[in-house]
PDB file of N, CA and C in Angstrom:
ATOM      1  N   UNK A   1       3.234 -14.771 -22.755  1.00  0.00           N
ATOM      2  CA  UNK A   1       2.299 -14.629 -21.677  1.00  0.00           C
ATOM      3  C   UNK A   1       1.745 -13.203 -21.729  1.00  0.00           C
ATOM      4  N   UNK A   2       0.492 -12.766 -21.726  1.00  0.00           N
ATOM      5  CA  UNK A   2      -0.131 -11.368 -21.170  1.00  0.00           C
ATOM      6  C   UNK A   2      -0.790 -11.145 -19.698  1.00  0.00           C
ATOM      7  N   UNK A   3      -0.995 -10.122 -19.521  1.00  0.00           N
ATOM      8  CA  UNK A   3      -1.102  -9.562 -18.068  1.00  0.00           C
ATOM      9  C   UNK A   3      -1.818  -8.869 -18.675  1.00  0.00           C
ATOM     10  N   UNK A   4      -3.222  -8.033 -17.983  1.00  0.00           N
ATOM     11  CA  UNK A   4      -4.110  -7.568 -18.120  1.00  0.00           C
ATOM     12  C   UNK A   4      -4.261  -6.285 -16.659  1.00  0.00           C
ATOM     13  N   UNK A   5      -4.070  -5.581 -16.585  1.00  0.00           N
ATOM     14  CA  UNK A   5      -4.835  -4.313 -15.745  1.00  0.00           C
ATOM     15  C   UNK A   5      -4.690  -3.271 -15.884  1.00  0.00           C
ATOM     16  N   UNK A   6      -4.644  -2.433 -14.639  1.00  0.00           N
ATOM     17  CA  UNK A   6      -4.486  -0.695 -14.408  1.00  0.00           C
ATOM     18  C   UNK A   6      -3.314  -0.501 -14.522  1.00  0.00           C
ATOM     19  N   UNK A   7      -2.484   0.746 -15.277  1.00  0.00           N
ATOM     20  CA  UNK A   7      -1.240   1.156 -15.080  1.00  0.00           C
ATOM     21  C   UNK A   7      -1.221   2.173 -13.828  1.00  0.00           C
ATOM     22  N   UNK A   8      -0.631   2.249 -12.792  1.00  0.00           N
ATOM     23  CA  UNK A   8      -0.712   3.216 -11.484  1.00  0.00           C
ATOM     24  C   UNK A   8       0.654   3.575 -11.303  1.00  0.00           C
ATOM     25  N   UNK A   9       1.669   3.148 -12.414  1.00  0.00           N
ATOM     26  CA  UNK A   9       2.579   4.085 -11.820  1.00  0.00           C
ATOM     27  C   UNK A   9       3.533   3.850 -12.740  1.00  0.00           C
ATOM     28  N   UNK A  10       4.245   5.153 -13.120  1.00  0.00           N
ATOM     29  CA  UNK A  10       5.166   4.806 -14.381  1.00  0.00           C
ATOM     30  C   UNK A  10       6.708   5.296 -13.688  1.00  0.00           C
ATOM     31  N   UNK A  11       7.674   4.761 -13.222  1.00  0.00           N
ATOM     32  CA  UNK A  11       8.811   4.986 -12.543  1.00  0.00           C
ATOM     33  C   UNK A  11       9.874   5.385 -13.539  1.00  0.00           C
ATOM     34  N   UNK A  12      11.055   6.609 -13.213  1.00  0.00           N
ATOM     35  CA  UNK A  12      11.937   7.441 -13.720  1.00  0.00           C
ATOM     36  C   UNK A  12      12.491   6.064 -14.917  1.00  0.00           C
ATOM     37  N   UNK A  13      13.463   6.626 -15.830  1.00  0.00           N
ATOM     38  CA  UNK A  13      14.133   5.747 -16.963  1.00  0.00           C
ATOM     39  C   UNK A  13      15.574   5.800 -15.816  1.00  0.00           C
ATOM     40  N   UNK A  14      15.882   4.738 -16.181  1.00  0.00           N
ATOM     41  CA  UNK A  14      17.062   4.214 -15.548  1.00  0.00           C
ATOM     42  C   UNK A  14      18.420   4.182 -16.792  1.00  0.00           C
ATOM     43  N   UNK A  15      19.621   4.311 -16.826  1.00  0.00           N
ATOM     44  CA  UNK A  15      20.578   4.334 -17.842  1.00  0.00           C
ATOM     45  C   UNK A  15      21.828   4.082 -17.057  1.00  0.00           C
ATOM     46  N   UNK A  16      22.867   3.547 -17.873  1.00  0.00           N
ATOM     47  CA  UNK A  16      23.898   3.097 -17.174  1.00  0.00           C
ATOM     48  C   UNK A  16      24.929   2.977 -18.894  1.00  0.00           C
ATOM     49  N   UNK A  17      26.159   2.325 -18.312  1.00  0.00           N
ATOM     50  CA  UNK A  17      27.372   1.974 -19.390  1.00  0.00           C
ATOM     51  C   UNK A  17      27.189   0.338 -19.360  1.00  0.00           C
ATOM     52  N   UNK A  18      27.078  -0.131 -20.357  1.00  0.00           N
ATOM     53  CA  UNK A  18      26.944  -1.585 -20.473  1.00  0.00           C
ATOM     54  C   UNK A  18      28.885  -2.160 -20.312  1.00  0.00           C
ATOM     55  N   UNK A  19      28.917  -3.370 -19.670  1.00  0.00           N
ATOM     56  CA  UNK A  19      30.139  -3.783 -19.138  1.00  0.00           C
ATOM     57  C   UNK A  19      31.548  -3.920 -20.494  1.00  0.00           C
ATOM     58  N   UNK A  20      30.684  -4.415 -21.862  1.00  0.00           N
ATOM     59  CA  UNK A  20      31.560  -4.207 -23.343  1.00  0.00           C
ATOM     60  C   UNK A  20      31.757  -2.966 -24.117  1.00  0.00           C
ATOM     61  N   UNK A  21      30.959  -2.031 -23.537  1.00  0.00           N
ATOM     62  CA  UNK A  21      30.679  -0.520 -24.106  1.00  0.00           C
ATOM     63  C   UNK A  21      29.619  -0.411 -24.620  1.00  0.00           C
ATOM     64  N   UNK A  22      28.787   1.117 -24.654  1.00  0.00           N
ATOM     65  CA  UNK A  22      27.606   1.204 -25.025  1.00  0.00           C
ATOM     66  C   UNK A  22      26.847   1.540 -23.661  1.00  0.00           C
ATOM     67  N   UNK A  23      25.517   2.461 -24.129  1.00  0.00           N
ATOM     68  CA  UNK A  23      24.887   2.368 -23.197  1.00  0.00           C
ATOM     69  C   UNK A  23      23.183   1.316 -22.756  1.00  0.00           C
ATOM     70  N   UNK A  24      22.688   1.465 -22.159  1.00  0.00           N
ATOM     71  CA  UNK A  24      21.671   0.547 -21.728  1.00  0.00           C
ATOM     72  C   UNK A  24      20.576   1.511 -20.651  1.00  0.00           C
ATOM     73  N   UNK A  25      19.441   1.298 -21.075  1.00  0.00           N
ATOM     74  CA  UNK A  25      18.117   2.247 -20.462  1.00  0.00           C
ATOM     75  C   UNK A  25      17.370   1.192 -20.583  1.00  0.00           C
ATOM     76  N   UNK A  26      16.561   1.224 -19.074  1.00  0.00           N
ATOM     77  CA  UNK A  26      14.978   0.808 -18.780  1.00  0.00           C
ATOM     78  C   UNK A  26      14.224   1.551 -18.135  1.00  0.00           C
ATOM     79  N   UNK A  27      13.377   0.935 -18.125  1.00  0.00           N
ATOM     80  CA  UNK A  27      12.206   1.382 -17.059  1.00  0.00           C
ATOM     81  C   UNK A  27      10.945   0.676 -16.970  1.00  0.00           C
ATOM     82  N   UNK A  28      10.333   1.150 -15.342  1.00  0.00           N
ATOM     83  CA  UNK A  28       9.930  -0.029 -14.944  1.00  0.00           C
ATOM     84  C   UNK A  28       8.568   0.810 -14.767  1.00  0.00           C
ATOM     85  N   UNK A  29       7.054   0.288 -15.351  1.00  0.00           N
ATOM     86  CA  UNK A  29       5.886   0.564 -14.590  1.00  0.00           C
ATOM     87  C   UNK A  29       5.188  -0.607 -13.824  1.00  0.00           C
ATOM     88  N   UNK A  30       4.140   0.214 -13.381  1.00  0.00           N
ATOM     89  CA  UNK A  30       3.558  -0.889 -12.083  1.00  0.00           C
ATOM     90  C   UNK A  30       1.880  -0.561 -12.648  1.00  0.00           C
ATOM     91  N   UNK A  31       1.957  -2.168 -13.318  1.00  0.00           N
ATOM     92  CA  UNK A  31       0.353  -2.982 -13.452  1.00  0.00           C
ATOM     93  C   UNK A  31      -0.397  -3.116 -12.069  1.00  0.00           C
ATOM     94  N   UNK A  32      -1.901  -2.835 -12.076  1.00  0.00           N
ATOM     95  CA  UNK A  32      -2.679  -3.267 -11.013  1.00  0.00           C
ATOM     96  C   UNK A  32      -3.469  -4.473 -11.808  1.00  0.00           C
ATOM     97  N   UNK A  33      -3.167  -6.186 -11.100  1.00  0.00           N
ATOM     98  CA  UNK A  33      -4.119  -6.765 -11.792  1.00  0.00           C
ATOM     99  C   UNK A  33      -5.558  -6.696 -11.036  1.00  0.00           C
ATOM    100  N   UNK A  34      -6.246  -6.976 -11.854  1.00  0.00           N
ATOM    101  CA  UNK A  34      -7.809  -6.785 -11.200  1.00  0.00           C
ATOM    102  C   UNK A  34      -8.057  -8.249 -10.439  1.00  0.00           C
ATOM    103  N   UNK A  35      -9.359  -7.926  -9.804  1.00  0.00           N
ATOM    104  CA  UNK A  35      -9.711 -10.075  -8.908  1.00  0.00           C
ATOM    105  C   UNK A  35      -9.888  -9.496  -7.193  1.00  0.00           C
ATOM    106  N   UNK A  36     -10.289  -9.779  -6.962  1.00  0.00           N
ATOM    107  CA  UNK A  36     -10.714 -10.439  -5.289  1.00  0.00           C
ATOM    108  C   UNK A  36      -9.685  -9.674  -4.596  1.00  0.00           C
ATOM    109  N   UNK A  37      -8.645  -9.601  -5.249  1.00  0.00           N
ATOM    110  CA  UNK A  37      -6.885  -9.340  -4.206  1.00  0.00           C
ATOM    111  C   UNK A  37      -6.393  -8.766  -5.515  1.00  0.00           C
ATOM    112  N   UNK A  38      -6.709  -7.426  -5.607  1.00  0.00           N
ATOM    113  CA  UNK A  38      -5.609  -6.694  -6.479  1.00  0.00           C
ATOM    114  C   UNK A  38      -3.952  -6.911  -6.169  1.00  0.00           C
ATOM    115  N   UNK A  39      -3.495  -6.991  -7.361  1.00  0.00           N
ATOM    116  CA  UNK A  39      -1.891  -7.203  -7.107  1.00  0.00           C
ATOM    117  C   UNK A  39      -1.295  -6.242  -7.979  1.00  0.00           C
ATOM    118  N   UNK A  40      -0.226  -5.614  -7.352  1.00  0.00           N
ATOM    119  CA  UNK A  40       0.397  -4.705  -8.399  1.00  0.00           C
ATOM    120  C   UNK A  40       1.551  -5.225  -8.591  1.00  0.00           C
ATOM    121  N   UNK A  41       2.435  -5.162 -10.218  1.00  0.00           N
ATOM    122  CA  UNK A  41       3.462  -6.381 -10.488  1.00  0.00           C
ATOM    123  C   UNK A  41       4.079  -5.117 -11.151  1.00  0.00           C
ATOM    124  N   UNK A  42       5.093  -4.665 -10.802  1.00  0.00           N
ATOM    125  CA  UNK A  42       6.353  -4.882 -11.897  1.00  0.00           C
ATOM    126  C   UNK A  42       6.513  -5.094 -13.317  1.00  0.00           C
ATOM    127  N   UNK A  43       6.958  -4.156 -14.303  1.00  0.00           N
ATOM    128  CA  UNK A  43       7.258  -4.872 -15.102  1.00  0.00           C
ATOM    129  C   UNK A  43       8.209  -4.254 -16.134  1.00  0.00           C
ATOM    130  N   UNK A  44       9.388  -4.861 -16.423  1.00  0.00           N
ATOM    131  CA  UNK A  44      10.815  -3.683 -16.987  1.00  0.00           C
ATOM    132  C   UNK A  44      10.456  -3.604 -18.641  1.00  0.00           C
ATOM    133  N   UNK A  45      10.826  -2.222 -18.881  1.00  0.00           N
ATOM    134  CA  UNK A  45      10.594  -2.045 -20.350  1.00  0.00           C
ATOM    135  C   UNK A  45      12.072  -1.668 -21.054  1.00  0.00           C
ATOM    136  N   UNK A  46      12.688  -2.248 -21.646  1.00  0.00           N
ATOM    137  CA  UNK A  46      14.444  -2.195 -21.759  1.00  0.00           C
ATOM    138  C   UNK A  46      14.494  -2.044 -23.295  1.00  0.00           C
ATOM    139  N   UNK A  47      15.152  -0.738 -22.786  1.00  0.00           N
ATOM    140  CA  UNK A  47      16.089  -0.173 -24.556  1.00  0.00           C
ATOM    141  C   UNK A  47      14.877   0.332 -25.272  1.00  0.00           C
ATOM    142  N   UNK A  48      14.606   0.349 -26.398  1.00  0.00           N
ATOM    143  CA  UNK A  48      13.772   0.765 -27.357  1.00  0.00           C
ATOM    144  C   UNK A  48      12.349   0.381 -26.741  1.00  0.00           C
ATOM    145  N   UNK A  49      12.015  -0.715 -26.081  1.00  0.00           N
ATOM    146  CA  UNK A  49      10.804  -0.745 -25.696  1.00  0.00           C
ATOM    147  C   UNK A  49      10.129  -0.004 -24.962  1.00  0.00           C
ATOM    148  N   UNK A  50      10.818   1.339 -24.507  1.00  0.00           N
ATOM    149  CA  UNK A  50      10.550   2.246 -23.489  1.00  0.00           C
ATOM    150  C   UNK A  50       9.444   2.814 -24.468  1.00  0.00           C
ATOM    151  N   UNK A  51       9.759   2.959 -25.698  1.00  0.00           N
ATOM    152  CA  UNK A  51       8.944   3.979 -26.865  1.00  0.00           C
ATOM    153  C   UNK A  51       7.556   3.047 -26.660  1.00  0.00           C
ATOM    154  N   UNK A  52       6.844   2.076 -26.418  1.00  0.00           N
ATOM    155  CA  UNK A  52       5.995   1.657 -26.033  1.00  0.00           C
ATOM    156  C   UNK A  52       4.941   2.225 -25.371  1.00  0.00           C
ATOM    157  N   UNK A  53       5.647   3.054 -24.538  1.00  0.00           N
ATOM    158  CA  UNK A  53       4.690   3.601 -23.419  1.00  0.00           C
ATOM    159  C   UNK A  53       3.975   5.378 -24.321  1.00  0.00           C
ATOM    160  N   UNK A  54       4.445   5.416 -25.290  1.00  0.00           N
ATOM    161  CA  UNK A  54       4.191   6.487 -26.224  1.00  0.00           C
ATOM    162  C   UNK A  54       2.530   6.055 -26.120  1.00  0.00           C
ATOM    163  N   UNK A  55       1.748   7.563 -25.860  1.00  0.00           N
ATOM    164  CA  UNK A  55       0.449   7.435 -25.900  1.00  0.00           C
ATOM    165  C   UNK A  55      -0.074   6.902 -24.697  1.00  0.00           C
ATOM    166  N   UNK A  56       0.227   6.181 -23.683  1.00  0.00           N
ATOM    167  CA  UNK A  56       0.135   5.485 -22.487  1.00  0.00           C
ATOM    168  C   UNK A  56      -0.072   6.335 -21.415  1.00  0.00           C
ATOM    169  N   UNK A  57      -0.816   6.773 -20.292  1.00  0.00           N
ATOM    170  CA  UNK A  57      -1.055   7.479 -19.479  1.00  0.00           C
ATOM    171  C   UNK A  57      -2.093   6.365 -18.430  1.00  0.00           C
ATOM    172  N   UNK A  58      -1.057   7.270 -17.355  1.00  0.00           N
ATOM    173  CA  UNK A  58      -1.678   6.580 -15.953  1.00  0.00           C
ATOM    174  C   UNK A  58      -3.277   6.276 -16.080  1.00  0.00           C
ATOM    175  N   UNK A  59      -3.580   5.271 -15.310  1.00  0.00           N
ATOM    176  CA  UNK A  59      -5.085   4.890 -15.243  1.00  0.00           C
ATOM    177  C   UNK A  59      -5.350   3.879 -16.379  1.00  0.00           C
ATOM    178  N   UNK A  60      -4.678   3.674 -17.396  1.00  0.00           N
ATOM    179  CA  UNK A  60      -5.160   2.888 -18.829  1.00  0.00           C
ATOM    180  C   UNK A  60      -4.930   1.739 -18.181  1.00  0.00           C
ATOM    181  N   UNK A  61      -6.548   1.297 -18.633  1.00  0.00           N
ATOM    182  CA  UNK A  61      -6.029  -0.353 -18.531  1.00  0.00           C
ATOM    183  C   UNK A  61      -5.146  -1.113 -19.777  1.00  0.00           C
ATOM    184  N   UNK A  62      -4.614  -1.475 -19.850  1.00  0.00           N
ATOM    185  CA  UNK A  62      -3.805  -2.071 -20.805  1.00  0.00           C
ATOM    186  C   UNK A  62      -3.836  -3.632 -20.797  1.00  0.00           C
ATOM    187  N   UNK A  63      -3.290  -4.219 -21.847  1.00  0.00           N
ATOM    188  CA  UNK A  63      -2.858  -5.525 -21.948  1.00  0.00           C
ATOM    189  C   UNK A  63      -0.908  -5.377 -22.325  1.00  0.00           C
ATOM    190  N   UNK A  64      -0.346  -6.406 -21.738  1.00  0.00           N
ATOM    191  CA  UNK A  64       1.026  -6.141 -21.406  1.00  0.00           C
ATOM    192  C   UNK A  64       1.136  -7.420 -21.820  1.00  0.00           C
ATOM    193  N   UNK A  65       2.151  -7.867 -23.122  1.00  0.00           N
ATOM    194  CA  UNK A  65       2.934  -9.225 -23.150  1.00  0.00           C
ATOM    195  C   UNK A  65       4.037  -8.945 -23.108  1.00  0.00           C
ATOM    196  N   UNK A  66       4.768 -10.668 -21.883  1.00  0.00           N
ATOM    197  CA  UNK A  66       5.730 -10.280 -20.940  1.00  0.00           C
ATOM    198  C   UNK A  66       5.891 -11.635 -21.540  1.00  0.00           C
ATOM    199  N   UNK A  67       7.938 -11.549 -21.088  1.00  0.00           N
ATOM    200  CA  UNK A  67       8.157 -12.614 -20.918  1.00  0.00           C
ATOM    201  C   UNK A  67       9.549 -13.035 -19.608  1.00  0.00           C
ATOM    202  N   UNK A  68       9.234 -13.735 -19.123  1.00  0.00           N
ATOM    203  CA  UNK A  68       9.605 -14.058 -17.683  1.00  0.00           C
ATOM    204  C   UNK A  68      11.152 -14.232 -17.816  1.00  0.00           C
ATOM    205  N   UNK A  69      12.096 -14.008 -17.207  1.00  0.00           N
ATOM    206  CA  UNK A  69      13.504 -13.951 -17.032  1.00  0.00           C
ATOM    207  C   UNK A  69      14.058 -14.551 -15.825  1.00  0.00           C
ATOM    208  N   UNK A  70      14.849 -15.350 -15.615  1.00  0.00           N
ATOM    209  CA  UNK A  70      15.134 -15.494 -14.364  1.00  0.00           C
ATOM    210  C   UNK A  70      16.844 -15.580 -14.373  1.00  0.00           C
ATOM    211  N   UNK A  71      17.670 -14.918 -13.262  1.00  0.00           N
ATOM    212  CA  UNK A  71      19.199 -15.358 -13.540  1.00  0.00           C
ATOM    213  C   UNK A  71      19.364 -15.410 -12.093  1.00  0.00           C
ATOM    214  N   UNK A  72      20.561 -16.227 -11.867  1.00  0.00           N
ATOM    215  CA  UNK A  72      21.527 -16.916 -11.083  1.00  0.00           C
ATOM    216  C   UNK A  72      22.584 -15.871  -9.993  1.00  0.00           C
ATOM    217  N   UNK A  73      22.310 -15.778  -9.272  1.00  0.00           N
ATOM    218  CA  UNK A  73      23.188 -14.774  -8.384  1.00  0.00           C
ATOM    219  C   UNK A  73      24.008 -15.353  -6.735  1.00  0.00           C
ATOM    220  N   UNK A  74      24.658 -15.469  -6.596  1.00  0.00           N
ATOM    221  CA  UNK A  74      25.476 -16.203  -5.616  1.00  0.00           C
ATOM    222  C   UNK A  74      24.128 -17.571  -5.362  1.00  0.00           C
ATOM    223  N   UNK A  75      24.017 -18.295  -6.011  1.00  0.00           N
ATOM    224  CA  UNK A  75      22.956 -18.919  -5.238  1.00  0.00           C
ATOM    225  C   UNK A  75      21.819 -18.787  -5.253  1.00  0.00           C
ATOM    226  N   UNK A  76      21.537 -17.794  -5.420  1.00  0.00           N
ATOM    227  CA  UNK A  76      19.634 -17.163  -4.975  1.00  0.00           C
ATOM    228  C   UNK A  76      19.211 -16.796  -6.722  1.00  0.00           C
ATOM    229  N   UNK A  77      17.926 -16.757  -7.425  1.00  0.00           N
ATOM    230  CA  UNK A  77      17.755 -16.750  -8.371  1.00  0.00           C
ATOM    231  C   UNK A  77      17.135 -15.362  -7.902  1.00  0.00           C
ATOM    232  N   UNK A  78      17.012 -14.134  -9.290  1.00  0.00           N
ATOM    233  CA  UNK A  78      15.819 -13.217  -9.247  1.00  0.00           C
ATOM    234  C   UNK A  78      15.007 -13.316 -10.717  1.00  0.00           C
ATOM    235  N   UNK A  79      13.907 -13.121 -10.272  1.00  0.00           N
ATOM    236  CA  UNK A  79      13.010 -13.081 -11.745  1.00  0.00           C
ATOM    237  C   UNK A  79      12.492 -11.642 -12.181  1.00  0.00           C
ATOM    238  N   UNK A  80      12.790 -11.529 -13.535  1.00  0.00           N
ATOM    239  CA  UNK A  80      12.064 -10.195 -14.131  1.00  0.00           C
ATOM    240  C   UNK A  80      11.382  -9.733 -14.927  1.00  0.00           C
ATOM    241  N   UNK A  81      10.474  -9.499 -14.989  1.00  0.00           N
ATOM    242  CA  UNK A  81       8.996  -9.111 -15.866  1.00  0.00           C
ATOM    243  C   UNK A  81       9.446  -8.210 -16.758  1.00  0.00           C
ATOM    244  N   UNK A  82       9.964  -8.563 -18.091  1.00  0.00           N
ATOM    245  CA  UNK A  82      10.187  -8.000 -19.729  1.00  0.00           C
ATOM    246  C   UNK A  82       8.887  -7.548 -20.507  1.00  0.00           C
ATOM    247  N   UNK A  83       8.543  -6.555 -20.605  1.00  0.00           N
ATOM    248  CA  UNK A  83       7.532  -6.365 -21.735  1.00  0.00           C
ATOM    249  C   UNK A  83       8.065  -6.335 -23.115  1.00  0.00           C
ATOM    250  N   UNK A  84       7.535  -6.723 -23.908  1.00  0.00           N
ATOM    251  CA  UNK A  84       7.286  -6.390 -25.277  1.00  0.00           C
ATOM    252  C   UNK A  84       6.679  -5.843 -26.268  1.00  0.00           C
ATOM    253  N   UNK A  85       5.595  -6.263 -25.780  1.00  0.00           N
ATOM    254  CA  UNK A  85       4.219  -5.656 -26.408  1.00  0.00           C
ATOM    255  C   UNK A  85       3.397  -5.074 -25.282  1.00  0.00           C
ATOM    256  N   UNK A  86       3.011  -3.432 -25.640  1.00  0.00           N
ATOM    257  CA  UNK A  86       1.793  -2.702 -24.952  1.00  0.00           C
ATOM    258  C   UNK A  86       0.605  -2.483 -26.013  1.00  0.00           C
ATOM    259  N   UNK A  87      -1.038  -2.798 -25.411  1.00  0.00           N
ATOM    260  CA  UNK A  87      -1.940  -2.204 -25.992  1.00  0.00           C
ATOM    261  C   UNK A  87      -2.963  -1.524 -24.877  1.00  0.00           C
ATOM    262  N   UNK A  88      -3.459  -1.019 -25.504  1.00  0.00           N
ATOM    263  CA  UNK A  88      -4.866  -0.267 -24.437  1.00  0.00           C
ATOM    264  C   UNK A  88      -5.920  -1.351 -24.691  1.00  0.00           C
ATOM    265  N   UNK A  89      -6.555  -1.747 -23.742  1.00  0.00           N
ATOM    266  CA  UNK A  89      -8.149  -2.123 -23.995  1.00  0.00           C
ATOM    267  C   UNK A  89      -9.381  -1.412 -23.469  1.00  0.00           C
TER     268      UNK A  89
END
């Protein structure tokens, strides 16, 4: 799937100890999609994909392919926006 808009906000890298050993880094920027009702979405960039954002500066519109995640938590599901691929357009 791709997503198309404004980047408006690029949020701190996050890092932690993974539960088998090792560590684990993301981070998350915030797409503005364009239309009638701008929406700004979320979207996590994990481990090496952080290097993505190399060259990337606020305001670029970009194209973002994502792919959708969803897991299981007492009951209640959460979903999370994975990038993979960044380009500028």
């Amino acid at each position: 799937m791709e997503i198309q808009g404004t980047l408006i906000k690029i949020l701190p890298i996050e890092s932690g100890q993974k539960n088998g050993g090792g560590e684990w880094s993301s981070q998350n920027i915030i797409i503005e999609q364009e239309g009638q009702y701008p929406k700004p979405l979320s979207i996590t960039l994990f481990g090496d994909k952080i290097n993505l954002l190399n060259g990337i500066q606020l305001n670029d519109k970009l194209s973002v392919s994502i792919n959708l995640e969803s897991r299981e938590y007492n009951d209640k599901y959460f979903t999370k926006v994975n990038a993979w691929k960044i380009s500028k357009i």
